[in-house]
Protein backbone atom coordinates (compact mmCIF):
# COMPACT_ATOMS: atom_id res chain seq x y z
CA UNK A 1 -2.72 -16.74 11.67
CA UNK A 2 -1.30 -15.64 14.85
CA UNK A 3 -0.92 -12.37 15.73
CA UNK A 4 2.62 -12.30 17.21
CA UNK A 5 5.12 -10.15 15.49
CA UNK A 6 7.71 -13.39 13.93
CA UNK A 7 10.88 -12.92 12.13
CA UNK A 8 8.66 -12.86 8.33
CA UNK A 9 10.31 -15.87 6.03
CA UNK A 10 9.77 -15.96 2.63
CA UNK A 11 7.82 -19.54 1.44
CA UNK A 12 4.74 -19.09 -0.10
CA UNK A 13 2.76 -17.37 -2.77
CA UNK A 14 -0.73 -16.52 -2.65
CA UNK A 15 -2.11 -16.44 -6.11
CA UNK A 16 -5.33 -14.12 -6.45
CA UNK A 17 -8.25 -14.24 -8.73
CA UNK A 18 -9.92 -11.26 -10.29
CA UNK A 19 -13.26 -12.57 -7.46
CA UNK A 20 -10.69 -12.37 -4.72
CA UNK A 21 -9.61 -8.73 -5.47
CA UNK A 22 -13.28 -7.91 -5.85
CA UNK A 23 -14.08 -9.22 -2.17
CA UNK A 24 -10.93 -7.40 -0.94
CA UNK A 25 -12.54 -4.26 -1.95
CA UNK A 26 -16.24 -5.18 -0.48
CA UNK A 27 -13.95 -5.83 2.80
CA UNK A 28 -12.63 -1.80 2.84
CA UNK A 29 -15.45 -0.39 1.92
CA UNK A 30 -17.37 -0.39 5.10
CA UNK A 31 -14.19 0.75 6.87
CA UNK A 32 -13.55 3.87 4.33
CA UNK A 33 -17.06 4.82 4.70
CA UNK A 34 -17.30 4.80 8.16
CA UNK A 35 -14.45 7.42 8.47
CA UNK A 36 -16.50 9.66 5.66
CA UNK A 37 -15.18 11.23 2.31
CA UNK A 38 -12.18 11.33 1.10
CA UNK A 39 -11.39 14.74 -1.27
CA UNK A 40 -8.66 13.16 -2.47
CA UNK A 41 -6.41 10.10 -3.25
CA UNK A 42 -2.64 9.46 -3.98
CA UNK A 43 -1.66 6.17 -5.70
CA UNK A 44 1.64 4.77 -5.17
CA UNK A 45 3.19 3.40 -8.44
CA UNK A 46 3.04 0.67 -9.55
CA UNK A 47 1.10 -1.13 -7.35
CA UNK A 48 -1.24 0.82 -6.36
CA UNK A 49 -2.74 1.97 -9.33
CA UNK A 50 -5.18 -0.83 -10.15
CA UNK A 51 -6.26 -0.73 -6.29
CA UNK A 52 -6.80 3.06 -6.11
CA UNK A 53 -8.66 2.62 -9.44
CA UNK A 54 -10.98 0.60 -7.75
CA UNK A 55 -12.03 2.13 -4.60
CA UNK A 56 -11.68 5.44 -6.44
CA UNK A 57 -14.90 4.58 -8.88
CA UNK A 58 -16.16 2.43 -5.57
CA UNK A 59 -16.47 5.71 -3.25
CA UNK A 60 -16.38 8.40 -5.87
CA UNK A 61 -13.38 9.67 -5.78
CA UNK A 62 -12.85 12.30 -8.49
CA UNK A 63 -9.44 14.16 -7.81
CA UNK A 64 -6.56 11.44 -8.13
CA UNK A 65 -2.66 11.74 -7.84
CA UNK A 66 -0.27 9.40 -8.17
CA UNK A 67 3.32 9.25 -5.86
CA UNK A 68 6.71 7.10 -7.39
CA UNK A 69 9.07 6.08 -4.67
CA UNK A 70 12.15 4.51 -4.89
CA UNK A 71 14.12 3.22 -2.53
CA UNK A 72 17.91 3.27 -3.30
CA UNK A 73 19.70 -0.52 -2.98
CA UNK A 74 23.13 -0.13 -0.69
CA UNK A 75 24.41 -2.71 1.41
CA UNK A 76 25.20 -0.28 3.79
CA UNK A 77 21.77 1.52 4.00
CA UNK A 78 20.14 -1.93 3.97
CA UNK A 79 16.37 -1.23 4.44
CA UNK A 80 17.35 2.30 6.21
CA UNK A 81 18.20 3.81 3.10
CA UNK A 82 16.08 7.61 2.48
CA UNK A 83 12.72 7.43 -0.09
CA UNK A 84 13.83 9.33 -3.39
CA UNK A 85 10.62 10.44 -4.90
CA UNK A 86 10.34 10.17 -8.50
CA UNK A 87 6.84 11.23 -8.52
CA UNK A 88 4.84 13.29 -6.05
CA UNK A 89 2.04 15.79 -6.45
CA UNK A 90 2.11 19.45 -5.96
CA UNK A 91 1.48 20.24 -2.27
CA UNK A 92 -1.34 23.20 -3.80
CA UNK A 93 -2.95 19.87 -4.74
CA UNK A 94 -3.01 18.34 -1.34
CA UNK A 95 -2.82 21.08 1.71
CA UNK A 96 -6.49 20.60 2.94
CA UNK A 97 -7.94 17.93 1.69
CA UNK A 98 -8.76 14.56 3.23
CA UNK A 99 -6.31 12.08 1.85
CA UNK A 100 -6.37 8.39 1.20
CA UNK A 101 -3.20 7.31 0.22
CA UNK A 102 -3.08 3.44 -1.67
CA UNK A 103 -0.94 0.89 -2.48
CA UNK A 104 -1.70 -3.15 -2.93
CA UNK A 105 0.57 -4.25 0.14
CA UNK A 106 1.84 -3.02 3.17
CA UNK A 107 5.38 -5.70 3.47
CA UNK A 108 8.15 -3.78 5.39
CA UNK A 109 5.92 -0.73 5.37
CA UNK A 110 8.35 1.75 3.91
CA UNK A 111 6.76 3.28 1.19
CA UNK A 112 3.59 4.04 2.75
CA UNK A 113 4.93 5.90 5.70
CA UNK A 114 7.03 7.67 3.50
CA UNK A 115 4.46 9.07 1.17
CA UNK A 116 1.64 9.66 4.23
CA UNK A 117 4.61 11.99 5.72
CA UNK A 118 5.09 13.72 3.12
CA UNK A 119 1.63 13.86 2.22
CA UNK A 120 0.73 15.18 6.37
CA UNK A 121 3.68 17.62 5.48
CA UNK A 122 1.67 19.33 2.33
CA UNK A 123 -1.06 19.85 4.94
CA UNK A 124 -3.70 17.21 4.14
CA UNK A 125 -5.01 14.42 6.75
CA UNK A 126 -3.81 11.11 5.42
CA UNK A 127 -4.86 7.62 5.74
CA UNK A 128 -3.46 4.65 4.29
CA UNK A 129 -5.22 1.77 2.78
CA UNK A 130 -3.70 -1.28 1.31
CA UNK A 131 -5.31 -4.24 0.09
CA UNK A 132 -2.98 -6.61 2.09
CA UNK A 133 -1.30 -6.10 5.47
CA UNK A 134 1.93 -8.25 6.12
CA UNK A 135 2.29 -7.65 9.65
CA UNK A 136 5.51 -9.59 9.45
CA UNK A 137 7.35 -8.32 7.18
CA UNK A 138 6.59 -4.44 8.83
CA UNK A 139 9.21 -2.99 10.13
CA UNK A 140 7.02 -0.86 12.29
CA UNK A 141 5.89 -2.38 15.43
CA UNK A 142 3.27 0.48 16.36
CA UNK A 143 2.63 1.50 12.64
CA UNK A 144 -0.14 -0.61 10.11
CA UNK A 145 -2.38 0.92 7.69
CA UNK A 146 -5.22 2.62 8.45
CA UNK A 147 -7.27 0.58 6.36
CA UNK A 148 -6.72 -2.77 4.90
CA UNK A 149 -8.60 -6.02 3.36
CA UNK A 150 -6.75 -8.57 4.68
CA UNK A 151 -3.37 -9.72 6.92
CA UNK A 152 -1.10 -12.86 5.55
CA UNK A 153 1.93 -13.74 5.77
CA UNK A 154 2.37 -14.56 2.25
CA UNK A 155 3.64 -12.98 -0.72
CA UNK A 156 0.40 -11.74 -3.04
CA UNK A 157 0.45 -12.14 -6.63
CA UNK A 158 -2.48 -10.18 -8.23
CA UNK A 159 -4.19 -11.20 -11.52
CA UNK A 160 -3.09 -7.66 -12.89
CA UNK A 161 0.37 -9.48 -12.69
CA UNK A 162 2.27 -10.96 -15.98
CA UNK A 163 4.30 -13.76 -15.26
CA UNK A 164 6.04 -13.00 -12.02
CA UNK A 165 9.50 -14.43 -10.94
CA UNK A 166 8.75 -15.41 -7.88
CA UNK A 167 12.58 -17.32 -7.84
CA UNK A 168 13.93 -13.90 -7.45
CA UNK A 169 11.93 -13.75 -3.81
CA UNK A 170 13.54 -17.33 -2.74
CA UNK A 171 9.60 -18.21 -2.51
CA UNK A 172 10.64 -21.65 -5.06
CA UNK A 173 13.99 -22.73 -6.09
């Protein structure tokens, strides 16, 4: 896959076994424990509960929040529009602690920068982990995570998944 930023087009899937999500998380876990504990993480809903479930019981970690983000739909905001948080832990909970903050992908990039701000703003050091890295679809040219298991240019369907509409995405007619 090249590594020059492209306009990102919708067109294929990438359909993931249960084995595939297990060698995602033998991929981060060198890279999370070369940067040292973590006292804390933050899962962003939906998808990043199974993931933060994972490396959570992978690299023992015991004190877990979860963040809900939503970002509104206007035509005139576009992808612009401000993160309304649903969800977000306590800053009490977070001011201190070393922070890993997960989700399943990183596409356009929004929600992850949203919740490591506000996360950096509760006074905690944050890093960002994400099973899947769509360098693509970021709207960030100097941003990524901080950790991931892989880049694509695909859209990821996990096996946690039930029946996804992928027609809704333009992926298949």
């Amino acid at each position: 896959m090249s590594e020059e930023r492209t306009q990102w087009q919708p067109g294929r899937a990438e359909f993931l076994s249960w084995n595939d999500v297990d060698q995602l998380v033998d991929r981060l876990l060198p890279q999370l424990n070369e940067v040292g504990d973590f006292e804390a993480m933050v899962m962003i809903t939906r998808g990043g509960i199974v993931p933060g479930g994972m490396l959570a019981e992978a690299i023992d970690i015991q004190h877990l929040l979860t963040a809900a983000v939503d970002f509104p739909q206007t035509e005139a905001a576009g992808l612009l529009a401000w993160p309304h948080f649903l969800q977000f832990p306590d800053q009490s909970l977070l001011a201190g602690r070393r922070t890993l903050i997960v989700d399943d992908v990183w596409g356009s990039g929004r929600t992850s920068t949203a919740v490591r701000a506000r996360v950096e703003s509760a006074g905690a050091e944050a890093y960002t982990c994400v099973f899947h890295f769509n360098p693509f679809r970021s709207l960030y040219s100097q941003a990524q995570p901080d950790f991931y298991g892989a880049r694509t240019d695909a859209y990821i369907v996990y096996p946690w998944e039930r029946n996804p509409d992928l027609s809704r995405l333009g992926l298949f007619p």
